[in-house]
Protein backbone atom coordinates (compact mmCIF):
# COMPACT_ATOMS: atom_id res chain seq x y z
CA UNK A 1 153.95 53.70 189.35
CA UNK A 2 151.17 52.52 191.52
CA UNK A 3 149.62 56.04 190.92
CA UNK A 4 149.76 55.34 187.48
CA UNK A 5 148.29 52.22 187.16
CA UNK A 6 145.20 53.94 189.72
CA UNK A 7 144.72 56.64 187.33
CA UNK A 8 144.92 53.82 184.21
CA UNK A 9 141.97 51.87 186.22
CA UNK A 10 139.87 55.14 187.06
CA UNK A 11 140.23 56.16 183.27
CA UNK A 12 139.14 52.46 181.96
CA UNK A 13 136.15 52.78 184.26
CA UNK A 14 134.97 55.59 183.59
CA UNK A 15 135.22 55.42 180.08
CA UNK A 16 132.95 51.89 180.36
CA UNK A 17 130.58 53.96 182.68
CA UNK A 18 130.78 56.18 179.52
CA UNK A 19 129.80 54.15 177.07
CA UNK A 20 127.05 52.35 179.24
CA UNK A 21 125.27 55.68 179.46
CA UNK A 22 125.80 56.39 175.61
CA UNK A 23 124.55 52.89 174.55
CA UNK A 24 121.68 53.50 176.96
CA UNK A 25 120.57 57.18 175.58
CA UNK A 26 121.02 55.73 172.57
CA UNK A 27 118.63 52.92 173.05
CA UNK A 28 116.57 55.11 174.40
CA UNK A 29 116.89 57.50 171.28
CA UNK A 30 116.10 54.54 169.63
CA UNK A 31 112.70 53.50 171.37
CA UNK A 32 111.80 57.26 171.69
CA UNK A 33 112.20 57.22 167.36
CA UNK A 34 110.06 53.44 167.30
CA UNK A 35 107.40 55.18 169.36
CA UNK A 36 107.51 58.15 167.33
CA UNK A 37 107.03 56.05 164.09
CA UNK A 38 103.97 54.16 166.14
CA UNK A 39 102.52 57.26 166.69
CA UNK A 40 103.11 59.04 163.46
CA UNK A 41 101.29 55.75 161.52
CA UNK A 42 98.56 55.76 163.61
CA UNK A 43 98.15 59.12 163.45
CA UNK A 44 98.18 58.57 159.59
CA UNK A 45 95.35 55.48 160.07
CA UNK A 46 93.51 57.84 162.49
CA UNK A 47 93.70 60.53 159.67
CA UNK A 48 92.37 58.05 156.67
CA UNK A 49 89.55 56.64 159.01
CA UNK A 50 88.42 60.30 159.71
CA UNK A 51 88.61 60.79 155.73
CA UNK A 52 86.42 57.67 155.04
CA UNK A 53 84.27 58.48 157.44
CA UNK A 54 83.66 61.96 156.21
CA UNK A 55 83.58 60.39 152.83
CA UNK A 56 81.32 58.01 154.03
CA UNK A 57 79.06 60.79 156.29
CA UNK A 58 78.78 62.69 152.55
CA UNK A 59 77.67 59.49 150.81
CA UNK A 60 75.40 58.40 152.79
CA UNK A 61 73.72 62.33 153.32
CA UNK A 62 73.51 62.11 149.41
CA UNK A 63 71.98 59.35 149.68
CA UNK A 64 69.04 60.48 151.72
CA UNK A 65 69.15 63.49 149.93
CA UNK A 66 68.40 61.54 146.53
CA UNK A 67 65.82 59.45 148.52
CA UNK A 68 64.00 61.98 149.85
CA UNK A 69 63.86 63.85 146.40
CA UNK A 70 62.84 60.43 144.28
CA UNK A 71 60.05 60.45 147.58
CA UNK A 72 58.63 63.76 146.54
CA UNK A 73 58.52 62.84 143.26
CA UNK A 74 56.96 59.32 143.72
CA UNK A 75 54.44 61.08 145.70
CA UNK A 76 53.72 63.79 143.18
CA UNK A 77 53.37 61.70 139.94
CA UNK A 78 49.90 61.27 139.01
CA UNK A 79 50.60 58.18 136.18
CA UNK A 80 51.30 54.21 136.76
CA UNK A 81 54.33 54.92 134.14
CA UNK A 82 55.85 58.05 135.38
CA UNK A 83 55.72 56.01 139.01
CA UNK A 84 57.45 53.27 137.56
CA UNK A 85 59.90 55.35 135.70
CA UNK A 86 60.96 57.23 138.69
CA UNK A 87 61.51 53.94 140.65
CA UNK A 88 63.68 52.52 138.29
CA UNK A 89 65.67 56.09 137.98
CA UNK A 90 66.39 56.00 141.55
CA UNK A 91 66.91 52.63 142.41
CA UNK A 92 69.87 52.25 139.56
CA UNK A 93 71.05 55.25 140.75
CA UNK A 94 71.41 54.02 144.51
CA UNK A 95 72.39 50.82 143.75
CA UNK A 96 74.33 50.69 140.99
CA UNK A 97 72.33 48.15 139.03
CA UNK A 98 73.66 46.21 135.98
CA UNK A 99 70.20 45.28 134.68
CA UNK A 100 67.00 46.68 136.33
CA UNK A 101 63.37 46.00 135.25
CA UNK A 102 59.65 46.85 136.99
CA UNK A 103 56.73 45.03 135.90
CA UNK A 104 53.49 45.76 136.16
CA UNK A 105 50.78 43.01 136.42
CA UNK A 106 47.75 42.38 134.13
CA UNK A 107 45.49 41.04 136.37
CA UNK A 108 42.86 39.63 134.05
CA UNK A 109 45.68 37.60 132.29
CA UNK A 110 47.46 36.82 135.30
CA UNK A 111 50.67 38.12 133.61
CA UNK A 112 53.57 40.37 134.38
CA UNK A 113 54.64 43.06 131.84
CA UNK A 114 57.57 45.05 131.42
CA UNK A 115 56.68 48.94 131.65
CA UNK A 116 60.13 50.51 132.77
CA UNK A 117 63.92 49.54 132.78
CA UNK A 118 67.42 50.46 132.47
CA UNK A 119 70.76 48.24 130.78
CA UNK A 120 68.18 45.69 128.85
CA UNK A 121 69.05 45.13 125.03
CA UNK A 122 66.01 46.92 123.01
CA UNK A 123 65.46 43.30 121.13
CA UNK A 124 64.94 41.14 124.40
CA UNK A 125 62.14 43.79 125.14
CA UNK A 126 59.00 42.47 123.76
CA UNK A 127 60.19 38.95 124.65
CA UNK A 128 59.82 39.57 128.45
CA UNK A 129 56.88 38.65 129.69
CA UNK A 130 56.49 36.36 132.75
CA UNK A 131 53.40 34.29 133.75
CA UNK A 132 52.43 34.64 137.17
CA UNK A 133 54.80 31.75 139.37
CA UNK A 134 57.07 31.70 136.09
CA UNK A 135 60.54 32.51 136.92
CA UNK A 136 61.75 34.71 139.72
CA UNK A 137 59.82 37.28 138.60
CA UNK A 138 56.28 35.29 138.31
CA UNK A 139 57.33 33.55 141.80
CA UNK A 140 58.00 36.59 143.67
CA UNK A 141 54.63 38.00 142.42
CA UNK A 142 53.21 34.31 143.11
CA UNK A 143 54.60 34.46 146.66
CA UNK A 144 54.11 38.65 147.29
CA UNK A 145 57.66 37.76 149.28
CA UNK A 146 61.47 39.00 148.20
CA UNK A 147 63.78 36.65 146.98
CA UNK A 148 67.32 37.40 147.05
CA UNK A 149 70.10 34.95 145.62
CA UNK A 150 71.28 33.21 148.78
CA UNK A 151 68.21 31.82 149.41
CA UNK A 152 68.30 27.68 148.04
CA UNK A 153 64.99 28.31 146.71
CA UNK A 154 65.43 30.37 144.03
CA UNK A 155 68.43 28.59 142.38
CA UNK A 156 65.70 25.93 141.80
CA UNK A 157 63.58 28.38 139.87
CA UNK A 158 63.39 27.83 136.09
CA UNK A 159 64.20 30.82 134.48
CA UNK A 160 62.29 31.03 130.75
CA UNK A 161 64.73 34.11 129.46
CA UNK A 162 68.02 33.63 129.64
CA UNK A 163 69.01 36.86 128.54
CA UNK A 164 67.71 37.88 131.76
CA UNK A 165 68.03 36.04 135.55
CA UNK A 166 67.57 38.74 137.81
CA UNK A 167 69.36 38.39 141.17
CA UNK A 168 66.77 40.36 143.73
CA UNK A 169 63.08 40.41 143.01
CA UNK A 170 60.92 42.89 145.48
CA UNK A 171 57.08 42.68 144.87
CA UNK A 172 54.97 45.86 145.34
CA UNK A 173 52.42 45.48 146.93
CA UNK A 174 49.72 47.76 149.21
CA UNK A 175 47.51 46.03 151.47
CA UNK A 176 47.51 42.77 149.86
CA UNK A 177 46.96 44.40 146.14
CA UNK A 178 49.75 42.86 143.95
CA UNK A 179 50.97 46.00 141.24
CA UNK A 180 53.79 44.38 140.06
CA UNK A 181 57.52 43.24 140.64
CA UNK A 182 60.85 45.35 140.71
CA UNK A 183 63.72 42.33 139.56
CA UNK A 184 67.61 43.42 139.17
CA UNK A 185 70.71 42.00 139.03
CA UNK A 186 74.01 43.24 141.10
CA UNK A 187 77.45 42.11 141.46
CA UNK A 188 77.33 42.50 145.63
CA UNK A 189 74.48 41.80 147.42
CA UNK A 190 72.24 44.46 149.34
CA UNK A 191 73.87 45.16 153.05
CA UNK A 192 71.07 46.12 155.82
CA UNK A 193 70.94 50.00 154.70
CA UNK A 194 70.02 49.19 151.11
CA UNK A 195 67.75 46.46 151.94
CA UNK A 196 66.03 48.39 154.11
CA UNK A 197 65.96 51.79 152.17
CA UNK A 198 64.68 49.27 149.18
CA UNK A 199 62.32 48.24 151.13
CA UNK A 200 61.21 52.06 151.55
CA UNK A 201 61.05 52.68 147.97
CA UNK A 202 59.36 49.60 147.52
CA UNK A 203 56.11 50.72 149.54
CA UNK A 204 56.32 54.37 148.46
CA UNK A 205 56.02 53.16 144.87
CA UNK A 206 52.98 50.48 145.75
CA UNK A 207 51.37 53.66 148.24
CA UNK A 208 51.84 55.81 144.96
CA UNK A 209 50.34 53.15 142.52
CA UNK A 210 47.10 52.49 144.80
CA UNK A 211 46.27 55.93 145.35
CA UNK A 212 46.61 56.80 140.90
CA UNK A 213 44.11 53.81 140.73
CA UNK A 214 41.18 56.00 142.02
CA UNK A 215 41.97 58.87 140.41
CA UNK A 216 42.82 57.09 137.40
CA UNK A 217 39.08 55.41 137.65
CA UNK A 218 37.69 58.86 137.82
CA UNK A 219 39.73 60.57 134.96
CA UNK A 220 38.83 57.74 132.82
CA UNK A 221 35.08 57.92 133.12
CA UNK A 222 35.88 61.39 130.69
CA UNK A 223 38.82 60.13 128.67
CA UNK A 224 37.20 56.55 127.41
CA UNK A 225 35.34 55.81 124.07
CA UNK A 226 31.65 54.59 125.76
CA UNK A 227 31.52 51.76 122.57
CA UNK A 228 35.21 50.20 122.44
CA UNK A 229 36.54 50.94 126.11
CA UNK A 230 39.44 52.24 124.52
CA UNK A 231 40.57 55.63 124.90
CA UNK A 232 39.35 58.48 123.17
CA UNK A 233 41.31 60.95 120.74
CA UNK A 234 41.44 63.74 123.46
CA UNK A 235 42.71 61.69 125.73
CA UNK A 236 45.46 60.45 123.13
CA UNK A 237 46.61 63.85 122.18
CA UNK A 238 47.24 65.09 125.99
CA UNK A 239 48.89 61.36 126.37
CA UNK A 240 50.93 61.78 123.42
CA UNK A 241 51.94 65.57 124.13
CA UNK A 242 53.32 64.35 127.46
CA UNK A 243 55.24 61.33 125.96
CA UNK A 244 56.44 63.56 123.31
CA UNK A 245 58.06 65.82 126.14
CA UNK A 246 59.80 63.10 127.82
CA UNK A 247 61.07 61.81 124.38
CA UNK A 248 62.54 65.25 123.65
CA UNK A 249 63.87 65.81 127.16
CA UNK A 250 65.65 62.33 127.03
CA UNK A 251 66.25 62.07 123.44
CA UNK A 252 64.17 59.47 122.69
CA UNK A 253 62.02 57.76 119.23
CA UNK A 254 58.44 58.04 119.72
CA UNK A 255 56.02 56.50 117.03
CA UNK A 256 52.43 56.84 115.92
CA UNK A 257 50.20 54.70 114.08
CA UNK A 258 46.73 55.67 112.02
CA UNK A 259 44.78 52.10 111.37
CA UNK A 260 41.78 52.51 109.11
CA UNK A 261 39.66 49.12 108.39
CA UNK A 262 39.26 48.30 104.90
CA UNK A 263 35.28 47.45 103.42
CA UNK A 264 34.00 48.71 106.86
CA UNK A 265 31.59 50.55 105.22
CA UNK A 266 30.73 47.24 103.23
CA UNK A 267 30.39 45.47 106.23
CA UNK A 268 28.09 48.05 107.93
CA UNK A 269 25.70 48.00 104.81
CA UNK A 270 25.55 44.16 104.46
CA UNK A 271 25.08 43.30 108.09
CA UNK A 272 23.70 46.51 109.71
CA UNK A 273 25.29 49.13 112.33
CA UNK A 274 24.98 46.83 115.26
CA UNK A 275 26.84 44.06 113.58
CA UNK A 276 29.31 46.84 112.41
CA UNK A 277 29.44 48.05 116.20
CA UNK A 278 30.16 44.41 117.47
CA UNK A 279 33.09 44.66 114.43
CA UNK A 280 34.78 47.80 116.19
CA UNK A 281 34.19 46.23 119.98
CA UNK A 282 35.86 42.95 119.12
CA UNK A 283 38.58 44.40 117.43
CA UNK A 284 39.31 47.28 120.03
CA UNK A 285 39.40 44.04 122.62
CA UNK A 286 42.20 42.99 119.64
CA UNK A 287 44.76 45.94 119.85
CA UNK A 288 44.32 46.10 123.22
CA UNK A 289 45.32 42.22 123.94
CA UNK A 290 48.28 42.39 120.55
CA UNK A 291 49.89 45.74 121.78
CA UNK A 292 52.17 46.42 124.48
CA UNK A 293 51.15 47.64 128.23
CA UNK A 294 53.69 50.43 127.22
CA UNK A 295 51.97 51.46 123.94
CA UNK A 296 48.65 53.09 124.20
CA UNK A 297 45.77 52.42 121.53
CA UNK A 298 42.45 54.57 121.35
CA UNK A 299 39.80 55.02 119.04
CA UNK A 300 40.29 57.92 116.65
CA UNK A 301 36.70 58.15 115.30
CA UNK A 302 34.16 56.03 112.97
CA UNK A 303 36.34 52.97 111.99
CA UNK A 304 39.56 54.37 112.54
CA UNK A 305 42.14 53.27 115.66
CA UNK A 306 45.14 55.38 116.50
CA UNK A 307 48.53 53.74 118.44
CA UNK A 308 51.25 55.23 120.26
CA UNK A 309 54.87 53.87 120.97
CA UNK A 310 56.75 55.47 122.93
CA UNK A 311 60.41 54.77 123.04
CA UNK A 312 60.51 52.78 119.91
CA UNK A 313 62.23 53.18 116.32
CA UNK A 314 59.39 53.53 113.21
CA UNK A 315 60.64 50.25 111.91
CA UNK A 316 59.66 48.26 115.20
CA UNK A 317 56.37 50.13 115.48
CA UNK A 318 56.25 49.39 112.01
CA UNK A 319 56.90 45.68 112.05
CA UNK A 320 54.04 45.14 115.31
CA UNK A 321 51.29 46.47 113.56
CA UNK A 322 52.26 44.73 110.03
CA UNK A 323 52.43 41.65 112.06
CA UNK A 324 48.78 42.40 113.34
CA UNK A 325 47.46 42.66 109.78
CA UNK A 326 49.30 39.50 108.88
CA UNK A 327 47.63 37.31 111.45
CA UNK A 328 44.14 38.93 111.08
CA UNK A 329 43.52 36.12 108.46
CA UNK A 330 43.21 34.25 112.08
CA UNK A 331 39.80 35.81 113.06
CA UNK A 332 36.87 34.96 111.43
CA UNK A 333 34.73 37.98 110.66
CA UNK A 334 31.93 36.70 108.92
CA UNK A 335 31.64 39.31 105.64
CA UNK A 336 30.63 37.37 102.53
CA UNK A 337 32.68 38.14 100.00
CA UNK A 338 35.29 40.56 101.09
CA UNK A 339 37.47 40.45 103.78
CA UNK A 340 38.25 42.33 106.90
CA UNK A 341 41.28 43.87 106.91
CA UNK A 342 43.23 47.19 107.83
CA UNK A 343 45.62 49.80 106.51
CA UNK A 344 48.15 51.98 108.70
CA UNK A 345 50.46 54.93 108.13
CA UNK A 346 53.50 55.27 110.65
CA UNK A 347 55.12 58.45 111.60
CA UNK A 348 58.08 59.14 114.14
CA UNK A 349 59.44 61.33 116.33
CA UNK A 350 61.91 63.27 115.71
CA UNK A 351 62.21 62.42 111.60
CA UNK A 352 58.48 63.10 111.06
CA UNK A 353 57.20 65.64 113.33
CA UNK A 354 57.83 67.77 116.45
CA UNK A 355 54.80 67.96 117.40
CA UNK A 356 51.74 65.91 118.13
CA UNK A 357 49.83 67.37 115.49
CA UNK A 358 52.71 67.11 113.21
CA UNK A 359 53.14 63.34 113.86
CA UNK A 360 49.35 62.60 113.59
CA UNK A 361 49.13 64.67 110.24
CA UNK A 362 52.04 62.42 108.99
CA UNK A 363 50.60 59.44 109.90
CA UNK A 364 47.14 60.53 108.44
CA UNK A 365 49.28 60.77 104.51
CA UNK A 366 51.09 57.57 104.92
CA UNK A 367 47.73 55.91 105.69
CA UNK A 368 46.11 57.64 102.71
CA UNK A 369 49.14 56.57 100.52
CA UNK A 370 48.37 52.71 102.11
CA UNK A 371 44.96 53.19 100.69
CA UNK A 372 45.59 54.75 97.66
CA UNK A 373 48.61 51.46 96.94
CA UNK A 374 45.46 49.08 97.24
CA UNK A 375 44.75 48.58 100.95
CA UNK A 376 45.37 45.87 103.37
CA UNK A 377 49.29 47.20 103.91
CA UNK A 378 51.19 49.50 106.29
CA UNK A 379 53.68 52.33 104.87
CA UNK A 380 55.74 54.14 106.76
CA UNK A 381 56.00 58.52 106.41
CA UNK A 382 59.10 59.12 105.30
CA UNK A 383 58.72 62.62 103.99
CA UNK A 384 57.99 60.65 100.77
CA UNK A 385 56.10 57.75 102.09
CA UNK A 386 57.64 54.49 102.10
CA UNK A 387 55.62 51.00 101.32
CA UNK A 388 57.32 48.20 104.09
């Protein structure tokens, strides 16, 4: 019996040593399997960092890819426009822009025009204009500083447009020359990288602007009309054969206008060719004031002027220049008897012509059909010319 009851106690033990070491391996089981699901989700966060960061390596070698192409091009451009196009082509690329503008500045005026932009609605276009100091635009031009929209200073700015409140204003400028001002808006603000390759982009485009100013200079001496100052009509057509490239490429309107003055001829036999002279100067001084930076007017021969839009429907053109003829009751050219006024013929890319000659030959018939109505109108080609 007392066997038994030895061999009952050895059993009971032993099977409580038993389950000791069982509950133990399986604790240990049970750690081992915790550390293996540590390891297994950092392996998995270890796995998605390397995959951002690869992501991230790509972006940011596209990046300087795309930066050091729009550099090559900046560099290589030999017009104000194409500079200011390729700025704006990058920048909303990098950034991601909602609303992006450049403005060039008009020195004599003291005013900042719009030459080149992406997201803006075509009617706010000829609206946006900013005195220098007006707006952010005019201040950051007034200031030759950034402004960004965490700085207190600019929510005290009074915009004059608000169709358009840009968030970051850069000005470009080369060695204290203002060009103009580069205004966007953003839904996150610039981190370090983009400010600084901005900042790049920024002084490439100023660099590129100051050195097409001497050239520019130079070319002109050849390409401008010695009595108006405006461009002459070989100048227009190389002007216009480029523009009408860029409209096909990027499927774009493109419009011409022929003006012809009415009882010029008058004028020049009552008064004399000097006083008819004076006539063309103060009028070229005119177009050039009425018409857009973007647009380009030149003199076409004798008393005949010659406009180009680019990027712009036949009924806009059409409406500018029949809003010119409807204020020239404003200017008082002294004639006697008859009055000084103009007709035009409008022609448009692609409707009217696919080619510069094309568009200037159309043009040429709706201006004869303006003169042939009775003069002092503007008709628009329309394959069968159309009075507005």
């Amino acid at each position: 019996m007392e066997y038994l009851i030895t061999g009952i106690i050895i059993l009971i033990v032993g099977l409580v040593i038993f389950i000791v070491v069982l509950f133990q391996r399986m604790q240990k089981k049970s750690e081992i399997l915790s550390q293996i699901a540590i390891l297994t989700d950092e392996l998995d966060r270890q796995k998605q960092e390397n995959i951002g960061l690869r992501n991230e390596l790509r972006e940011i070698t596209s990046q300087d890819n795309l930066l050091f192409s729009s550099i090559i091009r900046l560099t290589s451009r030999l017009e104000p426009l194409e500079i200011a196009r390729e700025t704006i082509g990058f920048l909303n690329n990098y950034l991601n822009t909602q609303i992006i503008a450049l403005f060039f500045l008009d020195e004599k005026e003291k005013r900042l025009n719009l030459v080149a932009h992406h997201g803006l609605n075509e009617n706010w276009i000829p609206k946006l204009v900013y005195d220098v100091g007006e707006g952010r635009v005019g201040v950051t031009a007034e200031k030759r500083i950034p402004l960004s929209p965490n700085e207190s200073e600019v929510l005290r700015i009074k915009e004059p447009y608000p169709f358009f409140i840009p968030d970051i204003c850069y000005p470009l400028v080369y060695q204290n020359r203002l060009f103009g001002v580069v205004a966007f808006n953003r839904e996150q603000n610039l981190d370090e990288r983009e400010k600084n390759i901005v900042g790049v982009v920024v002084r490439i485009t100023s660099t590129a602007l100051q050195n097409t100013l001497s050239m520019a200079i130079m070319r002109d001496l050849a390409s401008i009309d010695p009595l108006t100052k405006l461009y002459n009509i070989g100048f227009f057509r190389d002007k216009l054969a480029e523009e009408l490239n860029r409209a096909k490429r990027f499927q774009h309107n493109l419009s011409v206008a022929i003006i012809d003055l009415d009882n010029f001829k008058y004028f020049n036999d009552t008064f004399g060719h000097q006083a008819g002279d004076q006539l063309l100067i103060r009028l070229a001084n005119i177009f050039s004031k009425y018409f857009r930076d973007t647009d380009l007017v030149a003199r076409y021969g004798g008393d005949e002027f010659i406009v180009m839009f680019p990027e712009t429907k036949k009924e806009e053109s059409a409406k500018m220049v029949a809003t010119l003829l409807s204020n020239f009751r404003m200017y008082d050219f002294a004639q006697g008897e008859k009055k000084i006024g103009f007709s035009a013929g409008i022609a448009t890319y692609p409707d009217d012509g696919l080619t510069p000659s094309d568009l200037i030959k159309n043009a040429d018939k709706a201006l004869y059909e303006a003169k042939n109505a009775g003069r002092n109108r503007v008709m628009m080609f329309y394959h069968k010319v159309e009075k507005i």
